[in-house]
Protein backbone atom coordinates (compact mmCIF):
# COMPACT_ATOMS: atom_id res chain seq x y z
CA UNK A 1 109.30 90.41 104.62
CA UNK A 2 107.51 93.71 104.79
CA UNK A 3 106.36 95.87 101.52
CA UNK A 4 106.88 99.32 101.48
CA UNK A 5 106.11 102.38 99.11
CA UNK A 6 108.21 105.67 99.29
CA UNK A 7 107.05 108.78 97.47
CA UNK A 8 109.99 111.15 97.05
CA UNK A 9 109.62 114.64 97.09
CA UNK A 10 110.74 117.58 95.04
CA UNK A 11 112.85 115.57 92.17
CA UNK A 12 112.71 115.76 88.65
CA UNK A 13 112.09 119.91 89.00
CA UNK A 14 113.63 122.13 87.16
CA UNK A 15 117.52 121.30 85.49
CA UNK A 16 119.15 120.57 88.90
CA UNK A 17 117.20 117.99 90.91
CA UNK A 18 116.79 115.59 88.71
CA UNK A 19 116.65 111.95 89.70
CA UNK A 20 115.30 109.28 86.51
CA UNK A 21 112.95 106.46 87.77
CA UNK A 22 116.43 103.52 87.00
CA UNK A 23 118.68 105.79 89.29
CA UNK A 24 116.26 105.98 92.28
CA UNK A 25 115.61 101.78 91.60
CA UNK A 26 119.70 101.29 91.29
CA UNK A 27 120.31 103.71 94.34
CA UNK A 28 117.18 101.63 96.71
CA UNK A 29 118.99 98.21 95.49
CA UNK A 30 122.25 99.41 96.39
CA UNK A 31 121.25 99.90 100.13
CA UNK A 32 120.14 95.91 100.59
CA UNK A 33 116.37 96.34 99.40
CA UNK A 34 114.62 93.97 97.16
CA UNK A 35 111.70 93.32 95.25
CA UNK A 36 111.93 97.24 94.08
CA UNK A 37 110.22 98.68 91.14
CA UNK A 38 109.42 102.54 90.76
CA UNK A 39 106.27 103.84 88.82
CA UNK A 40 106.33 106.68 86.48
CA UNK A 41 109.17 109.40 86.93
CA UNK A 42 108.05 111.24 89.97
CA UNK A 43 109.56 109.46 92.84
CA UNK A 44 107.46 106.34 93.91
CA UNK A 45 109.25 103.29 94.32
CA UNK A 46 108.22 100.22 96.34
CA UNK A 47 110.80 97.43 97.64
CA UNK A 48 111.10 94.91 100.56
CA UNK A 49 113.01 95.07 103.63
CA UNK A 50 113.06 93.15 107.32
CA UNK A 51 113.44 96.90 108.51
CA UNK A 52 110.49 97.59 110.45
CA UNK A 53 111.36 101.19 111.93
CA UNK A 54 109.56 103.80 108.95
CA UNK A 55 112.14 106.61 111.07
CA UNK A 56 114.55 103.98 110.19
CA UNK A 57 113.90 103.44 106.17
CA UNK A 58 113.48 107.01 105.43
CA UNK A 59 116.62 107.73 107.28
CA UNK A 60 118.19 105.21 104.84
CA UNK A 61 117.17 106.33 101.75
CA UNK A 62 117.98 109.87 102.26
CA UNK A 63 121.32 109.35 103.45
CA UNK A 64 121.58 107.01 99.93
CA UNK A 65 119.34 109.22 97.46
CA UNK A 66 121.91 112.90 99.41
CA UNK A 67 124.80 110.27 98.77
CA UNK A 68 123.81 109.35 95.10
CA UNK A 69 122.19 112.81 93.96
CA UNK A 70 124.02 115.74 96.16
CA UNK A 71 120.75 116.89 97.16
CA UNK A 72 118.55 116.58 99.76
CA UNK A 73 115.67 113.91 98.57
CA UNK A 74 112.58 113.32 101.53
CA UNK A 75 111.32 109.87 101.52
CA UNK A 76 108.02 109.79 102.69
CA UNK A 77 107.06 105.73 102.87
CA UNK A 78 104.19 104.03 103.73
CA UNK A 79 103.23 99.96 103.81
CA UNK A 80 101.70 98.73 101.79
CA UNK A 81 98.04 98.41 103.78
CA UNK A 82 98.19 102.81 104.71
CA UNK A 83 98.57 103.19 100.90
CA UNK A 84 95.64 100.74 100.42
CA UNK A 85 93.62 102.72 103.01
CA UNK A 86 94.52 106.07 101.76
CA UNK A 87 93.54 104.99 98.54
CA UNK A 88 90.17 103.76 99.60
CA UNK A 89 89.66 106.84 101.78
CA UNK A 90 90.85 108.87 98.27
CA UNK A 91 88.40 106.89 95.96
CA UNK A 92 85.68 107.47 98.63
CA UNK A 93 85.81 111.32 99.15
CA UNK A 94 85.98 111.76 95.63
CA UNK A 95 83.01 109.63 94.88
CA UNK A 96 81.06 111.74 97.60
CA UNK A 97 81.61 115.12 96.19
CA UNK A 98 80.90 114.80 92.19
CA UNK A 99 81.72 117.33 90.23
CA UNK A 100 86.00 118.35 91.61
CA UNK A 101 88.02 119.62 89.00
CA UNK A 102 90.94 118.23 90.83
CA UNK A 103 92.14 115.78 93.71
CA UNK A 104 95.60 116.48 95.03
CA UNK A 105 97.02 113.36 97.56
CA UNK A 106 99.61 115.36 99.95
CA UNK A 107 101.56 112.15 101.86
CA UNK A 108 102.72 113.28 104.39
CA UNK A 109 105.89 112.41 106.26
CA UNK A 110 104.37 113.46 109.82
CA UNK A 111 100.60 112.72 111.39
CA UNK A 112 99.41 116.23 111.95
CA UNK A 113 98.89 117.57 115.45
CA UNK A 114 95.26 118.10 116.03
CA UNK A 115 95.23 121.23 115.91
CA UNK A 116 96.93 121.53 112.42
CA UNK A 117 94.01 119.18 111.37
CA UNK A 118 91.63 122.22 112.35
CA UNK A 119 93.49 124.61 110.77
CA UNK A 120 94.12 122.90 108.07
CA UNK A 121 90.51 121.53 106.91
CA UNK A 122 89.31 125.27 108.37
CA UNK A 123 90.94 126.76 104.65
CA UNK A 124 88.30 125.81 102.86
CA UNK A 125 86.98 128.36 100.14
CA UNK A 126 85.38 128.76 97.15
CA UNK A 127 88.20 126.51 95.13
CA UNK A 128 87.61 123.45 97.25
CA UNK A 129 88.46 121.83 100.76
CA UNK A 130 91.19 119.79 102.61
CA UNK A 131 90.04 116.48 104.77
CA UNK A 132 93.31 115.17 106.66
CA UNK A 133 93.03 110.88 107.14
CA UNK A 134 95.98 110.38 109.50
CA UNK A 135 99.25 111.19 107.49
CA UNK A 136 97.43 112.35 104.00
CA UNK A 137 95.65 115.24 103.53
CA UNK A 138 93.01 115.58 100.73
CA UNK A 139 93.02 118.71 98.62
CA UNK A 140 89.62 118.63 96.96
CA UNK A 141 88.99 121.21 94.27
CA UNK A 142 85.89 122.21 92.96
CA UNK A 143 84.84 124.24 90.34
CA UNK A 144 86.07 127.36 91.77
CA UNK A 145 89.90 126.06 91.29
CA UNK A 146 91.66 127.58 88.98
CA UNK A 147 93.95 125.79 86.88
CA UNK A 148 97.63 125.83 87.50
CA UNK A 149 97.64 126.91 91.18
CA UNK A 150 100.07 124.71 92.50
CA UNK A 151 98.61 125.81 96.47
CA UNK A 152 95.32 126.58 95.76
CA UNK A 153 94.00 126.94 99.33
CA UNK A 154 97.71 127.94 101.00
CA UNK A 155 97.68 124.32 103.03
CA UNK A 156 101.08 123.31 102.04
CA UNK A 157 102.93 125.37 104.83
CA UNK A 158 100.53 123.51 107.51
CA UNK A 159 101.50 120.07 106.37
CA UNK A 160 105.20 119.97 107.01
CA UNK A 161 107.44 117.53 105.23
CA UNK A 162 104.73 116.35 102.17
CA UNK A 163 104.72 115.47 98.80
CA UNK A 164 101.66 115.12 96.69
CA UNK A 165 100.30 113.13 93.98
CA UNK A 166 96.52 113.10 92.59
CA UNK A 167 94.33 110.54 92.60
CA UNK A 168 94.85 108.24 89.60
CA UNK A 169 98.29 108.06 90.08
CA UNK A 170 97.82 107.17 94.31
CA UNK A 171 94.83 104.75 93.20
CA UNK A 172 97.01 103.29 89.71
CA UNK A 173 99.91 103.05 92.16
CA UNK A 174 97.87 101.49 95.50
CA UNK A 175 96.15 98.78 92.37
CA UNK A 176 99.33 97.88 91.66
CA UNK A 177 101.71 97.12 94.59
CA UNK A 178 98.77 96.60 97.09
């Protein structure tokens, strides 16, 4: 039976979308999926299911995670071999530019026209770069970055329906349920 990983996005923000790592577990059990464990509390969570249809699983989770939290809650999911390869392709533009400050995963729910590839890696500035592999986009930040920008070089609105993680917790979570 297929392994899958879903990253949710925008839970566990602020006092009104909050969503603890057992509820999102009890809430992915509760829809027939097995084999599922979540890591840390920001919305990752891997399980089984003879679903094959991605359209198909995320459509099932957020009708379950709306259902469960009265909120909207994206599921962004991946098998198990993209996150692999994202993780590798992660590991490997980070090892090629030494020196970031910061390396920013955005998973994305859609593959990127090509076009919003161009325009997307095209931002790059003083703070860093993006490289788009497919449906991740790598925000690398050099030393230019300042701290706390959650944006840093205004991609976000390019990338449609993302969430992002950085790269220890893509490569801790890809080492662990890969």
């Amino acid at each position: 039976m297929p392994t899958y990983v879903a990253f949710l996005r925008a839970i566990n923000l602020g006092a009104n979308r909050k969503f603890p790592k057992d509820d999102i577990r009890r809430v992915v059990e509760g829809v027939g999926f097995t084999d599922v464990e979540t890591h840390i509390n920001t919305g990752n969570v891997r399980f089984t299911t003879p679903m094959r249809s991605r359209a198909k699983i995320e459509a099932v989770l957020e009708r379950a995670f709306a259902a469960d939290r009265g909120f909207e809650v994206p599921a962004i999911v991946f098998t198990t071999a993209e996150l692999a390869e994202i993780a590798r392709d992660a590991t490997a533009l980070s090892a090629e530019r030494p020196g970031l400050e910061r390396h920013y995963v955005y998973l994305l729910k859609d593959e990127p026209s090509a076009d919003a590839v161009a325009r997307i890696e095209a931002l790059a500035s003083a703070e860093g770069e993006m490289v788009v592999r497919g449906r991740a986009a790598h925000a690398l930040l050099g030393p230019g970055y300042q701290a706390g920008s959650v944006d840093p070089l205004n991609a976000a609105k390019l990338l449609g329906v993302a969430t992002n993680r950085n790269l220890a917790v893509v490569t801790a979570i890809a080492a662990k349920w890969c």
